[in-house]
N, C-alpha and C. Protein backbone atom coordinates (compact mmCIF):
# COMPACT_ATOMS: atom_id res chain seq x y z
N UNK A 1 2.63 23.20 -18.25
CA UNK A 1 4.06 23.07 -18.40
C UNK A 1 4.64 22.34 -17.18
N UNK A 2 5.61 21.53 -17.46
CA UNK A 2 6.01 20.65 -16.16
C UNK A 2 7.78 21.25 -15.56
N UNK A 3 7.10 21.17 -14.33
CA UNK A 3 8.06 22.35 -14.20
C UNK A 3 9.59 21.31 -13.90
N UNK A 4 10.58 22.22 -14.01
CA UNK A 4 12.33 21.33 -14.02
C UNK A 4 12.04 20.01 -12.51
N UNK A 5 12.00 20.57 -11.77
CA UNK A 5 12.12 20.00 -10.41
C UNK A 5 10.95 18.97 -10.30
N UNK A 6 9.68 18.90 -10.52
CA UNK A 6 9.18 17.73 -11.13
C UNK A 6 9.63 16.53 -11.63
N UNK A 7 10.23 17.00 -12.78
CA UNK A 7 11.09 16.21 -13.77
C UNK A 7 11.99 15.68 -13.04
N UNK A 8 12.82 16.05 -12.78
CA UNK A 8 14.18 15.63 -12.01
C UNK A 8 13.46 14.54 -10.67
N UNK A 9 12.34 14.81 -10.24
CA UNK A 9 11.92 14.10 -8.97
C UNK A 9 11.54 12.80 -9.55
N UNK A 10 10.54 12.86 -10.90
CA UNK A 10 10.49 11.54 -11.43
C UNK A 10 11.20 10.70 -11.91
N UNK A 11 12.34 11.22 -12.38
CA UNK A 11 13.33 10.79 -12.73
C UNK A 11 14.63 10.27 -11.94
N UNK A 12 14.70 10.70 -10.93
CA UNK A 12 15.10 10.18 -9.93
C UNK A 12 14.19 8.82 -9.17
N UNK A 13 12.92 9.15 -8.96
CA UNK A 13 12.36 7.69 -8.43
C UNK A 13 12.27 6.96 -9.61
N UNK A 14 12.05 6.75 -10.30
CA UNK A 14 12.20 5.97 -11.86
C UNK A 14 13.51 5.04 -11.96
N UNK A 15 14.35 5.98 -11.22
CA UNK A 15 15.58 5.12 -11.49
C UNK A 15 15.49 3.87 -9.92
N UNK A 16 15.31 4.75 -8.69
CA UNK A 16 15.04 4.10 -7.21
C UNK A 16 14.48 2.75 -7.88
N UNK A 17 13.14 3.19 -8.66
CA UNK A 17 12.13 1.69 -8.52
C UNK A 17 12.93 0.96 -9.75
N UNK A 18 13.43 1.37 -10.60
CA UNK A 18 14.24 0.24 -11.29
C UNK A 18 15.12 -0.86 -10.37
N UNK A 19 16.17 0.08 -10.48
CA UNK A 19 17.31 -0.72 -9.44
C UNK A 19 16.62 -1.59 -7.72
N UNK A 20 15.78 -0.60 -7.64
CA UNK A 20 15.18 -1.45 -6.35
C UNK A 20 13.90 -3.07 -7.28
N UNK A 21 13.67 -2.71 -8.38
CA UNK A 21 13.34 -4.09 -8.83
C UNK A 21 14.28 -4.93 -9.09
N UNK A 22 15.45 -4.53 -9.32
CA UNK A 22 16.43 -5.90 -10.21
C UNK A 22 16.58 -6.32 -8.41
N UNK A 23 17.13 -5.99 -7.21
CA UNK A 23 17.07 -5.88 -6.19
C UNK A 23 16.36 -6.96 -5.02
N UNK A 24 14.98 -6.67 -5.09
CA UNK A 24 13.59 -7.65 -5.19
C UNK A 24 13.94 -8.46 -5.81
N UNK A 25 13.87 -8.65 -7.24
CA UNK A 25 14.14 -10.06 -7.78
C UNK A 25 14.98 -10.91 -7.38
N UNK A 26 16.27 -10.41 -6.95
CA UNK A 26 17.67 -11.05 -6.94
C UNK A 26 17.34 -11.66 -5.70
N UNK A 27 16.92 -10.90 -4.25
CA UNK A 27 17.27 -11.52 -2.70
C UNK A 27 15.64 -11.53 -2.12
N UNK A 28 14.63 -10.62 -3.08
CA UNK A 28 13.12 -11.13 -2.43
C UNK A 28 13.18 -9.80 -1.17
N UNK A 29 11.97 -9.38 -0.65
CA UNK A 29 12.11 -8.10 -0.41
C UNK A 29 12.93 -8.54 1.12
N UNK A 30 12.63 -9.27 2.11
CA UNK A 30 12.76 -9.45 3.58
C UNK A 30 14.72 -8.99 3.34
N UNK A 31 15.27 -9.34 2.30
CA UNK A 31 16.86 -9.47 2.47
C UNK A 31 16.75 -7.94 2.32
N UNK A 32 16.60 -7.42 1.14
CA UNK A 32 16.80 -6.37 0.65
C UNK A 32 16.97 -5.02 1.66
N UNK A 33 17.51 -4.43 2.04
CA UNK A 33 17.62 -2.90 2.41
C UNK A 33 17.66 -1.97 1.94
N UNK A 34 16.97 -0.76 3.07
CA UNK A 34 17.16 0.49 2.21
C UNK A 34 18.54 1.11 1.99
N UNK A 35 19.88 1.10 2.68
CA UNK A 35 20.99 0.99 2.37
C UNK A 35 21.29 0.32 0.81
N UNK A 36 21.17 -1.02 0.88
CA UNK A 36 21.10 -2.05 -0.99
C UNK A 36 20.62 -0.83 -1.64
N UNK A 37 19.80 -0.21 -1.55
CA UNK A 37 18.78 0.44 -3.01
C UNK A 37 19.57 1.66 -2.81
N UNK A 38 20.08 2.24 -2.19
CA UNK A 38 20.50 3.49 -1.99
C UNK A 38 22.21 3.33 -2.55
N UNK A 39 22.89 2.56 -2.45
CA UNK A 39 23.96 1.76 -3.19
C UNK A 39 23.96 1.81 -4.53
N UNK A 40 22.70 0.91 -4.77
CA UNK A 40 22.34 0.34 -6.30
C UNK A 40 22.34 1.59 -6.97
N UNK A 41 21.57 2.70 -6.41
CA UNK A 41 21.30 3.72 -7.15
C UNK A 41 22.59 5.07 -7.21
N UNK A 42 23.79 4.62 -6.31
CA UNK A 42 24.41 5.50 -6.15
C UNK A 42 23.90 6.71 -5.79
N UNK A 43 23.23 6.84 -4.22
CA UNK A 43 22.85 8.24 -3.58
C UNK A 43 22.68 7.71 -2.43
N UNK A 44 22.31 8.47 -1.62
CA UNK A 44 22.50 8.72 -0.41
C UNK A 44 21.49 8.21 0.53
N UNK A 45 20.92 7.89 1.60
CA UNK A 45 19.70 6.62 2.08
C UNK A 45 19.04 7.71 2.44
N UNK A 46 19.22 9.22 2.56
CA UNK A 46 18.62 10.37 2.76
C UNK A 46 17.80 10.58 1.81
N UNK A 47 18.23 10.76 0.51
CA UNK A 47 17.91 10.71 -1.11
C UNK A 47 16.17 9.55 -1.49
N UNK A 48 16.54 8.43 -0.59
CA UNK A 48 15.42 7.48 -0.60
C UNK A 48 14.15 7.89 0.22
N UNK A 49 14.89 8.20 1.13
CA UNK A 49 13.92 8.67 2.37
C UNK A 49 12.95 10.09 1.64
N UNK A 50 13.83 11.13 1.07
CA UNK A 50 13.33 11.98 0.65
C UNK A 50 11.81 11.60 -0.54
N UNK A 51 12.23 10.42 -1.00
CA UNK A 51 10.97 9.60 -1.61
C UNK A 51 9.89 8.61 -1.28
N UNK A 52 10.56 8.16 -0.49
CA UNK A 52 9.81 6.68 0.18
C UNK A 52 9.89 6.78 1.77
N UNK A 53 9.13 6.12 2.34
CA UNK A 53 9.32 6.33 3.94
C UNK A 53 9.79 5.05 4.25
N UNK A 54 9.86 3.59 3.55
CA UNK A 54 10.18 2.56 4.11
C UNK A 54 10.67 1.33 2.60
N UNK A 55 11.21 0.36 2.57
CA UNK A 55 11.45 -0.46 1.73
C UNK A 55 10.15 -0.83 1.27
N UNK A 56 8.91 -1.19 2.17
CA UNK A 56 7.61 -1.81 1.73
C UNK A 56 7.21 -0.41 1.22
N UNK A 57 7.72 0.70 0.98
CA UNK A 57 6.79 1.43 0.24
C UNK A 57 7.18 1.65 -1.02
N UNK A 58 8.29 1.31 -1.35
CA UNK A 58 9.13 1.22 -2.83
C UNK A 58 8.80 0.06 -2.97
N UNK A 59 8.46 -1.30 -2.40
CA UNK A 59 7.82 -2.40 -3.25
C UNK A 59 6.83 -2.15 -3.45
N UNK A 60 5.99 -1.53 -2.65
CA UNK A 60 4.17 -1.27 -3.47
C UNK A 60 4.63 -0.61 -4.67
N UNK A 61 5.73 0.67 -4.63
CA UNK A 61 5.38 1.54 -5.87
C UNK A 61 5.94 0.53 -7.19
N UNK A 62 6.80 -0.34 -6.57
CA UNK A 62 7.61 -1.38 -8.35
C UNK A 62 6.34 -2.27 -8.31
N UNK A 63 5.55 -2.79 -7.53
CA UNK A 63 4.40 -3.25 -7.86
C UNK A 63 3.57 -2.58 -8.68
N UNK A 64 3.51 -1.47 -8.21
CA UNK A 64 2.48 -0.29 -9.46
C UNK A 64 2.86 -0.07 -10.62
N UNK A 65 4.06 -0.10 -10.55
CA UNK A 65 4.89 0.40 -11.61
C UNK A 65 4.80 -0.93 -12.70
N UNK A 66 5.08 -2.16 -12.45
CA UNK A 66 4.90 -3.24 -12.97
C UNK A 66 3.55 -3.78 -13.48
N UNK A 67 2.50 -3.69 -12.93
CA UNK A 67 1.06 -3.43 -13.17
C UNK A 67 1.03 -2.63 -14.22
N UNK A 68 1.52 -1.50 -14.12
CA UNK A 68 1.23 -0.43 -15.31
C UNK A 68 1.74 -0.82 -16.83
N UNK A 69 2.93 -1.52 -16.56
CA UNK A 69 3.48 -2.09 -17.61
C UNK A 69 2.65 -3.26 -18.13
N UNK A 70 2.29 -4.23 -17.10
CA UNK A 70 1.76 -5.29 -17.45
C UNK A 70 0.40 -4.74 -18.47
N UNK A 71 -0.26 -3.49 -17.46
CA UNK A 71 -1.84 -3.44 -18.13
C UNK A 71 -1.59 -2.78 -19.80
N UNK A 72 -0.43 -1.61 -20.04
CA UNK A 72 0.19 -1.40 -21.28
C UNK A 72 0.10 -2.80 -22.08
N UNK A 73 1.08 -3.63 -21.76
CA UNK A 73 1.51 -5.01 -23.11
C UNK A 73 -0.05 -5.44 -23.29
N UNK A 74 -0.85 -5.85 -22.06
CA UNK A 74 -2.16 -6.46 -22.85
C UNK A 74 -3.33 -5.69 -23.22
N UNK A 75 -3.59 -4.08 -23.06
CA UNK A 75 -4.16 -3.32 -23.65
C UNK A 75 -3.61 -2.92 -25.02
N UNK A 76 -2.26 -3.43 -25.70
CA UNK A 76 -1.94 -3.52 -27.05
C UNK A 76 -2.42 -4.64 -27.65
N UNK A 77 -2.35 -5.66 -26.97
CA UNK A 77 -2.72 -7.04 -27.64
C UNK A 77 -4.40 -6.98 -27.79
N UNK A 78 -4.75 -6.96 -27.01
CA UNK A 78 -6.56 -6.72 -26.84
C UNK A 78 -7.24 -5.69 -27.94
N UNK A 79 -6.50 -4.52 -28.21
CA UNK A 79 -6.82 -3.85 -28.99
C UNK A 79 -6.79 -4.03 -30.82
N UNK A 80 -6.04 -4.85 -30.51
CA UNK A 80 -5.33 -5.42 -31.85
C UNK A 80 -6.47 -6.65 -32.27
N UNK A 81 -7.49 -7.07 -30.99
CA UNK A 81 -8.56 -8.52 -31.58
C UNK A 81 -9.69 -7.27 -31.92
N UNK A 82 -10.31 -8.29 -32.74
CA UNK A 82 -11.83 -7.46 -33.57
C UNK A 82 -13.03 -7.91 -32.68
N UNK A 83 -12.82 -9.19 -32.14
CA UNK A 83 -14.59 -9.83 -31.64
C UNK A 83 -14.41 -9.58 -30.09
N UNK A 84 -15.89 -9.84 -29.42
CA UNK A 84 -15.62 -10.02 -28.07
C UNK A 84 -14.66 -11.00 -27.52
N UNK A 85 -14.67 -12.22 -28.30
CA UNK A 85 -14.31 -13.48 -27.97
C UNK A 85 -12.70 -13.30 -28.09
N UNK A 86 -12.45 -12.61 -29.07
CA UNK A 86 -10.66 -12.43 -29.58
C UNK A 86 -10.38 -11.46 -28.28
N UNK A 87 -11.06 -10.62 -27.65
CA UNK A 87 -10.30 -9.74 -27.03
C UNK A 87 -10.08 -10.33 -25.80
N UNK A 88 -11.60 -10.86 -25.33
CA UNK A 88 -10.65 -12.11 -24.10
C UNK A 88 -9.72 -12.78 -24.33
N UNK A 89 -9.69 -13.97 -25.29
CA UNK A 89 -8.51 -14.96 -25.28
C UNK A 89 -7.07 -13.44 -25.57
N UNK A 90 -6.88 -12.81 -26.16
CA UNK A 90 -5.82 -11.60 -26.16
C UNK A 90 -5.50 -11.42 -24.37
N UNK A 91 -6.78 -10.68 -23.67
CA UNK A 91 -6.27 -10.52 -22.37
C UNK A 91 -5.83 -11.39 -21.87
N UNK A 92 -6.15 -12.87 -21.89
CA UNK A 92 -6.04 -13.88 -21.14
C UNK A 92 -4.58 -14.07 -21.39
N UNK A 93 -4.38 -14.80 -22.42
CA UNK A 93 -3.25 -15.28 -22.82
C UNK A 93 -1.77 -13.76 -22.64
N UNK A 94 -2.05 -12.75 -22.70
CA UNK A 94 -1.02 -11.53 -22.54
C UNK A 94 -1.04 -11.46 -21.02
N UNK A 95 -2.03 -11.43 -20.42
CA UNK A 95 -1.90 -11.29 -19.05
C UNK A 95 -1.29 -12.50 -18.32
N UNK A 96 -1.90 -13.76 -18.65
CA UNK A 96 -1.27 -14.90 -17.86
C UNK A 96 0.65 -14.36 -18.63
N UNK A 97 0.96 -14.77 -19.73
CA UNK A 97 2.28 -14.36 -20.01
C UNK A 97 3.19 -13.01 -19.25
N UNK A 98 2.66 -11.84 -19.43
CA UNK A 98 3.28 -11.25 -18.75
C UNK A 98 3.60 -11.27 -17.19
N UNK A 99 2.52 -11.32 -16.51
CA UNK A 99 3.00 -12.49 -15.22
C UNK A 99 3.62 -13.32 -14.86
N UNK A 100 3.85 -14.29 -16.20
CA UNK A 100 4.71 -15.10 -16.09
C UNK A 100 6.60 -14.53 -16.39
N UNK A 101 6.79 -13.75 -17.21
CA UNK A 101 7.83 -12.64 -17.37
C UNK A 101 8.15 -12.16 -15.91
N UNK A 102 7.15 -11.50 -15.02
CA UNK A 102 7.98 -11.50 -13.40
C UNK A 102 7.92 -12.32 -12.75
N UNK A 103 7.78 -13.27 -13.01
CA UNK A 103 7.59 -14.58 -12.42
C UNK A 103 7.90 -14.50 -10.58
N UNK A 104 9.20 -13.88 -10.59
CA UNK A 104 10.14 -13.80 -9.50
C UNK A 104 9.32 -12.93 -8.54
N UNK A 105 8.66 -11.79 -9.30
CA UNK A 105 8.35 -10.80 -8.49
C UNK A 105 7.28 -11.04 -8.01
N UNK A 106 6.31 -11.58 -8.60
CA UNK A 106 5.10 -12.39 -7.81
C UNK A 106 5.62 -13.46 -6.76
N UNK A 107 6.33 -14.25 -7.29
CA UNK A 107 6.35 -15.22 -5.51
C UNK A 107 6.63 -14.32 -4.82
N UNK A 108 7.31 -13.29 -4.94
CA UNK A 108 7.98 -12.70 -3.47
C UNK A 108 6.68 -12.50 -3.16
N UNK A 109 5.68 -11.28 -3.77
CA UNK A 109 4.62 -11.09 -3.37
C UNK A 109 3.85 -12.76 -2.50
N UNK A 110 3.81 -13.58 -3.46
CA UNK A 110 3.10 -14.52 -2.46
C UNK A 110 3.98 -15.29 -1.10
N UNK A 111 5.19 -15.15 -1.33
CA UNK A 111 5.79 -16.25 -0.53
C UNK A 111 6.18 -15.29 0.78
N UNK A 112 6.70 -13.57 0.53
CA UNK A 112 7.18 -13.08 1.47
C UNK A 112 6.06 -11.81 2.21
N UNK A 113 4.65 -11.79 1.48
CA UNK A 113 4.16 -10.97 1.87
C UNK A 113 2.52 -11.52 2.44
N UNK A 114 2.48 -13.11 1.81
CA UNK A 114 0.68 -13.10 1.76
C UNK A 114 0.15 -12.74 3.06
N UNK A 115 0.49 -12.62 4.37
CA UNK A 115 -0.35 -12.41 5.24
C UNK A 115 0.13 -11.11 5.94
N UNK A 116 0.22 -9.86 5.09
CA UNK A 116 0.52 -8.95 5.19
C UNK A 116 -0.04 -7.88 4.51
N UNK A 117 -0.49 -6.79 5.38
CA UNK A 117 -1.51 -5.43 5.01
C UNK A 117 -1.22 -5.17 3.21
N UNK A 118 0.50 -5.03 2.73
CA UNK A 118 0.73 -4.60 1.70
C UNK A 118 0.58 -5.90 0.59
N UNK A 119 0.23 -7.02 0.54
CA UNK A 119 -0.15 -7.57 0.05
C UNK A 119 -1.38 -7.81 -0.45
N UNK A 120 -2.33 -7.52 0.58
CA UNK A 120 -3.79 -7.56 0.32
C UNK A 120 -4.20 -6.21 -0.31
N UNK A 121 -3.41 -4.92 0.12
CA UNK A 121 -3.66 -4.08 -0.56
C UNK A 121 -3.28 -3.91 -2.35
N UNK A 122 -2.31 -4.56 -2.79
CA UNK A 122 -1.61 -4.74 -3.81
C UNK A 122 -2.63 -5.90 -4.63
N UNK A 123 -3.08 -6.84 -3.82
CA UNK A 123 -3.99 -8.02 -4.42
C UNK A 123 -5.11 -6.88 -4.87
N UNK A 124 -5.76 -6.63 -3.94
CA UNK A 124 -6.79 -5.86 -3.89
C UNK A 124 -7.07 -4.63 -4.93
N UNK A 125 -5.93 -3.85 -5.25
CA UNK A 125 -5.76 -3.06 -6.65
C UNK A 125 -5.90 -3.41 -7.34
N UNK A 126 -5.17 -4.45 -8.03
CA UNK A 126 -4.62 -5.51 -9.10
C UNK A 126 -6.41 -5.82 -9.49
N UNK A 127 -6.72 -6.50 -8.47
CA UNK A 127 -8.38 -7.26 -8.83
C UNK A 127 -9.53 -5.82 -9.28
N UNK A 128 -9.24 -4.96 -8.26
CA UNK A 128 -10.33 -4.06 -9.19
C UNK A 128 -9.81 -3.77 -10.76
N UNK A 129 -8.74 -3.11 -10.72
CA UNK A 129 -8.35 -2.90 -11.73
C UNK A 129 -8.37 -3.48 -13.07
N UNK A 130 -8.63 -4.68 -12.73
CA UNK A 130 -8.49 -6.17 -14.17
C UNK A 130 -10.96 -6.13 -13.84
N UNK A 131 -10.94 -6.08 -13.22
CA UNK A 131 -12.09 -6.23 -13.01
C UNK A 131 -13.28 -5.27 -14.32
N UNK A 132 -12.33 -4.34 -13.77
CA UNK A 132 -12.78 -2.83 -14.34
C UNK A 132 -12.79 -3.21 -15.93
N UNK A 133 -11.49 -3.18 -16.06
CA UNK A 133 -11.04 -3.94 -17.00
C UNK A 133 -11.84 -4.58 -18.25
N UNK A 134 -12.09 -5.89 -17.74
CA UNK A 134 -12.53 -6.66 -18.24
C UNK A 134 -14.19 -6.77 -18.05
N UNK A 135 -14.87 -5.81 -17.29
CA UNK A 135 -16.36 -5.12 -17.40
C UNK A 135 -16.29 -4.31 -18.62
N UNK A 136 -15.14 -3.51 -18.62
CA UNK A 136 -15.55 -2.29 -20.16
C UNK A 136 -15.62 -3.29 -21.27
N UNK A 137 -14.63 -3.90 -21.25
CA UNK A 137 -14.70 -5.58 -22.52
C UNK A 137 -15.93 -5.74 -22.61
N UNK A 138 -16.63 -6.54 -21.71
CA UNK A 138 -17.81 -7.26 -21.79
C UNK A 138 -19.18 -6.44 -22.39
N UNK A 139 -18.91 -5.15 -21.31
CA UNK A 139 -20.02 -4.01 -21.43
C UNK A 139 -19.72 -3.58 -23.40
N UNK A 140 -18.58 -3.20 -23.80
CA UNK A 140 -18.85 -2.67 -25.47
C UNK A 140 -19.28 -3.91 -25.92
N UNK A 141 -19.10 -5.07 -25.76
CA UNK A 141 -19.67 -6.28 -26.49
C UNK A 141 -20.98 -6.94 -26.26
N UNK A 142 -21.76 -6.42 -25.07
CA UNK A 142 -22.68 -6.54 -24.95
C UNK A 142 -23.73 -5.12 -25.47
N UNK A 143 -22.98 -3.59 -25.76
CA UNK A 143 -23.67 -2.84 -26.64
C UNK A 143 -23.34 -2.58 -27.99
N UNK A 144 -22.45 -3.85 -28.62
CA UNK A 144 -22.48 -3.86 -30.23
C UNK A 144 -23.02 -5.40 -30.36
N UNK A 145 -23.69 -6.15 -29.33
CA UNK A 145 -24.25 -6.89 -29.62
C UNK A 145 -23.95 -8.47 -29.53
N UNK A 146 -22.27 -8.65 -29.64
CA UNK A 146 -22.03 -9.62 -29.45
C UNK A 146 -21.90 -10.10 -27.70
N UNK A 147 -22.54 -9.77 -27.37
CA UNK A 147 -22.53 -10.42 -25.63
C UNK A 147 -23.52 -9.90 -25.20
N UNK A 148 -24.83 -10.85 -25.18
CA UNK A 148 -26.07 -10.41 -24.89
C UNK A 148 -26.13 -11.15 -23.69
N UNK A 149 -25.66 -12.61 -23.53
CA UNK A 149 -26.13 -13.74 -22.32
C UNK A 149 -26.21 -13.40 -21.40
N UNK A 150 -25.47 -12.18 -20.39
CA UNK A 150 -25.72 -11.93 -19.22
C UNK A 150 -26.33 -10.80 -19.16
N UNK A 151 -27.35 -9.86 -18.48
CA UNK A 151 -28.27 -9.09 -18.52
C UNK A 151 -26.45 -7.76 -18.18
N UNK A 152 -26.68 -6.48 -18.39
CA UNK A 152 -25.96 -5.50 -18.49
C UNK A 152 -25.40 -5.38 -16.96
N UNK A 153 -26.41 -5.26 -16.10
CA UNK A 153 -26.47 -5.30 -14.65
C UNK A 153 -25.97 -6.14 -14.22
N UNK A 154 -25.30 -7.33 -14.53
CA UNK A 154 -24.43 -8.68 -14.10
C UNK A 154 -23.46 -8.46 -14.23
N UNK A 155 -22.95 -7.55 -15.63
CA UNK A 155 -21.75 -8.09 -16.31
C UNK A 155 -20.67 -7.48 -15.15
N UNK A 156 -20.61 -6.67 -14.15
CA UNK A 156 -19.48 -6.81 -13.17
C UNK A 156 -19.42 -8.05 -12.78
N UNK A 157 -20.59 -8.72 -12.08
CA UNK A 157 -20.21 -9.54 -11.53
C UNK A 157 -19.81 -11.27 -11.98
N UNK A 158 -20.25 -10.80 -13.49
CA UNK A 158 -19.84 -12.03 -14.58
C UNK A 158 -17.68 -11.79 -14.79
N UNK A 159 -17.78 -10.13 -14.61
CA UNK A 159 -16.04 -10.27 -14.84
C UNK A 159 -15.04 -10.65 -13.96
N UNK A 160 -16.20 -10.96 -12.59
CA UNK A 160 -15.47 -11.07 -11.10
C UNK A 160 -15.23 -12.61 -11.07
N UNK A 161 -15.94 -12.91 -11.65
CA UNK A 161 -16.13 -14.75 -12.24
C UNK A 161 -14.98 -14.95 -13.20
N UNK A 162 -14.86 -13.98 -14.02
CA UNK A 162 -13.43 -14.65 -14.95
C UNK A 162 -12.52 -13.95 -14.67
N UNK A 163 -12.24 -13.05 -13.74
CA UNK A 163 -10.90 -12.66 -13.27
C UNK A 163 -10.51 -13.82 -12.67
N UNK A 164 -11.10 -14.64 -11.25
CA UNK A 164 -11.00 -15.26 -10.67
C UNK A 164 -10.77 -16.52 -10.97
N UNK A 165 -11.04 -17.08 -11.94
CA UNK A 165 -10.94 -18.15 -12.75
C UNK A 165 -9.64 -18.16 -13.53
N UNK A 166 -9.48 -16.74 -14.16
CA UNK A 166 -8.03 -16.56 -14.95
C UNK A 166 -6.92 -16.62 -13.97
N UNK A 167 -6.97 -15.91 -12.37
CA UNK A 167 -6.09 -15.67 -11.45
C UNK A 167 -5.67 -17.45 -10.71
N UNK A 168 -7.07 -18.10 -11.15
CA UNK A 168 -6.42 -19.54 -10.60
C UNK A 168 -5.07 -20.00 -11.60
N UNK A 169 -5.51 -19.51 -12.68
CA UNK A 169 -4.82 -20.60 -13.92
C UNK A 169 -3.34 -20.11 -13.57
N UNK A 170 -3.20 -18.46 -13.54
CA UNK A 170 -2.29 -17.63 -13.62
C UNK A 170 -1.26 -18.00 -12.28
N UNK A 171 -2.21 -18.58 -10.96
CA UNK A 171 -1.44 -18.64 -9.47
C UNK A 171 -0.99 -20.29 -9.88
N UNK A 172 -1.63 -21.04 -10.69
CA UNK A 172 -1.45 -22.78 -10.78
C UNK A 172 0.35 -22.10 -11.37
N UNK A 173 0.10 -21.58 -12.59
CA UNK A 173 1.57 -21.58 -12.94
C UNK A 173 2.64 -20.88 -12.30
N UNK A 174 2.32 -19.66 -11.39
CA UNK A 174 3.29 -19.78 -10.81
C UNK A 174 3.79 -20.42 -9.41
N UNK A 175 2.90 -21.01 -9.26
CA UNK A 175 3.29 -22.23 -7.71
C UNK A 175 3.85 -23.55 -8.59
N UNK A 176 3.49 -23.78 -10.39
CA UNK A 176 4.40 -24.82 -10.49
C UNK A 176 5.91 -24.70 -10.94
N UNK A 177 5.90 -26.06 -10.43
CA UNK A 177 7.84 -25.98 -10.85
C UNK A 177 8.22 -26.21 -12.00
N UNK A 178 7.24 -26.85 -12.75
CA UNK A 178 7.59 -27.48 -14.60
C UNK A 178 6.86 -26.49 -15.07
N UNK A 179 7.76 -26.47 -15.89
CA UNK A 179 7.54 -24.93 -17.49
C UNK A 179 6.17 -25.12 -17.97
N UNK A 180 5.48 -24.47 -17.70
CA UNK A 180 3.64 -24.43 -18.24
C UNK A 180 3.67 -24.55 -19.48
N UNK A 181 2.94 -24.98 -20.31
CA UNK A 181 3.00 -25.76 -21.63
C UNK A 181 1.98 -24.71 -22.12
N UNK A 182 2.36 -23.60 -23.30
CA UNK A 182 1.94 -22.35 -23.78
C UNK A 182 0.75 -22.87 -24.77
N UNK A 183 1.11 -24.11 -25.56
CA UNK A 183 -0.19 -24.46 -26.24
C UNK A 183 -1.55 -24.88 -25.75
N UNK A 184 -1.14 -25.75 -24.51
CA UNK A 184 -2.20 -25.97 -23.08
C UNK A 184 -3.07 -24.78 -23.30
N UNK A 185 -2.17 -23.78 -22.52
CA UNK A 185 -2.95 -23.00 -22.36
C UNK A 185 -3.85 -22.10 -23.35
N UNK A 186 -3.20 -21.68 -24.63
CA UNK A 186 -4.10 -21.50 -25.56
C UNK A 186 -4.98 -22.01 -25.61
N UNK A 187 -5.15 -23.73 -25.55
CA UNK A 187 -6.08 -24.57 -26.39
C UNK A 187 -7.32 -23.98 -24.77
N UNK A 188 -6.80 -24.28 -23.71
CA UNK A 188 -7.36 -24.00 -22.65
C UNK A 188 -8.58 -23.06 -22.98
N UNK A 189 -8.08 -21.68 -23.35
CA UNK A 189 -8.64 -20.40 -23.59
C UNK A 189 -9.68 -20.59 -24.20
N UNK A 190 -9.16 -21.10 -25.52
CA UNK A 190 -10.17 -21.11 -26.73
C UNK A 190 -11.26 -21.75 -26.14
N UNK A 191 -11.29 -23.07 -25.50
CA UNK A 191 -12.43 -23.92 -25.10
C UNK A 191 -13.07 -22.97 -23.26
N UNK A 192 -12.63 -22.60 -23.00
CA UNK A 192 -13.38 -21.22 -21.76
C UNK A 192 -14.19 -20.66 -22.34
N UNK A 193 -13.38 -19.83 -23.14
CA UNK A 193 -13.76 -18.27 -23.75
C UNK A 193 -14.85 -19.01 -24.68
N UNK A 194 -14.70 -20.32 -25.20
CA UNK A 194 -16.36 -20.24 -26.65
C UNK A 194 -17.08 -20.93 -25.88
N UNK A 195 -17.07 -21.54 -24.31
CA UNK A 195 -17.96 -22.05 -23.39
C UNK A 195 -18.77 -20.77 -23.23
N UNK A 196 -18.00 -19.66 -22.36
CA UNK A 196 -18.66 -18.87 -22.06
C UNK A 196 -19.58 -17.75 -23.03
N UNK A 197 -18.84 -17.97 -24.42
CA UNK A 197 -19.69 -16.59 -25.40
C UNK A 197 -20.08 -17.86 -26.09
């Protein structure tokens, strides 16, 4: 049973990391204060503190929080393909898209944080996590048969190969300035994904 005061605590940071995302987006974290979020949210900078110890620790958590969402939308789409091959191009194409949806919130990450502890730690999640990911993919398709080519014992390090490959395509579009061309990238996929299976 979850007790009242629980509730009320999540629900209270729930709202912090909202308003502290529209926040981030708008001025990018370096402007932002913990005063701004304590405003936004109508409470008290005591109220924040009582949750967070610093502004960079409410951007890691809307980073998590955003991740979680992101890994939700393309664990619906993925689930929804039948072959090995459908469930990559699904991750690929949902994941590059939803990334592209915070568009904002990633440069900050790259533009205001890359040579910074909470960045590499945030990179560093993100990559196991998709890693993991996209090993369980490979691994059920290599024990119902359709993904035999790499021996069982590889396939981490075969997913560390197409995370990394997907994360180029995913960093090309958001360092460019012209609107990424969505059929590109489909057609892109299709010709990867039936290279590689």
């Amino acid at each position: 049973m979850v007790e009242k005061g629980s509730l009320k605590n999540e629900i209270v940071k729930n709202e912090i990391l909202e308003k502290a995302q529209k926040l981030f987006q708008q001025y990018g974290l370096k402007k932002t204060t913990m005063d701004e979020i304590a405003a936004e949210c109508g409470k008290a900078k005591s109220t924040l503190y009582r949750y967070y110890n610093s502004k960079e620790e409410v951007f890691s958590a809307v980073i998590d929080l955003e991740l979680r969402f992101l890994r939700i939308a393309v664990k619906e789409k993925v689930d929804k393909a039948h072959t090995i091959k459908d469930k990559i191009i699904a991750y690929f194409l949902e994941f590059h898209q939803e990334v592209l949806n915070k568009i904002n919130l990633y440069r900050i990450v790259k533009h205001e944080l890359m040579s910074k502890v909470l960045a590499e730690e945030c990179f560093a999640k993100m990559m196991n996590f998709e890693i993991s990911y996209v090993t369980r993919i490979l691994e059920d398709g290599h024990d119902t048969g359709e993904f035999v080519y790499v021996p069982k014992n590889e396939i981490t390090w075969y997913s560390e190969l197409m995370i990394a490959a997907f994360l180029g395509i995913v960093r090309y579009s958001i360092e460019s300035d012209e609107s990424f061309d969505q059929n590109k990238l489909e057609s892109a996929a299709q010709l990867f994904v039936t290279r590689l299976f």
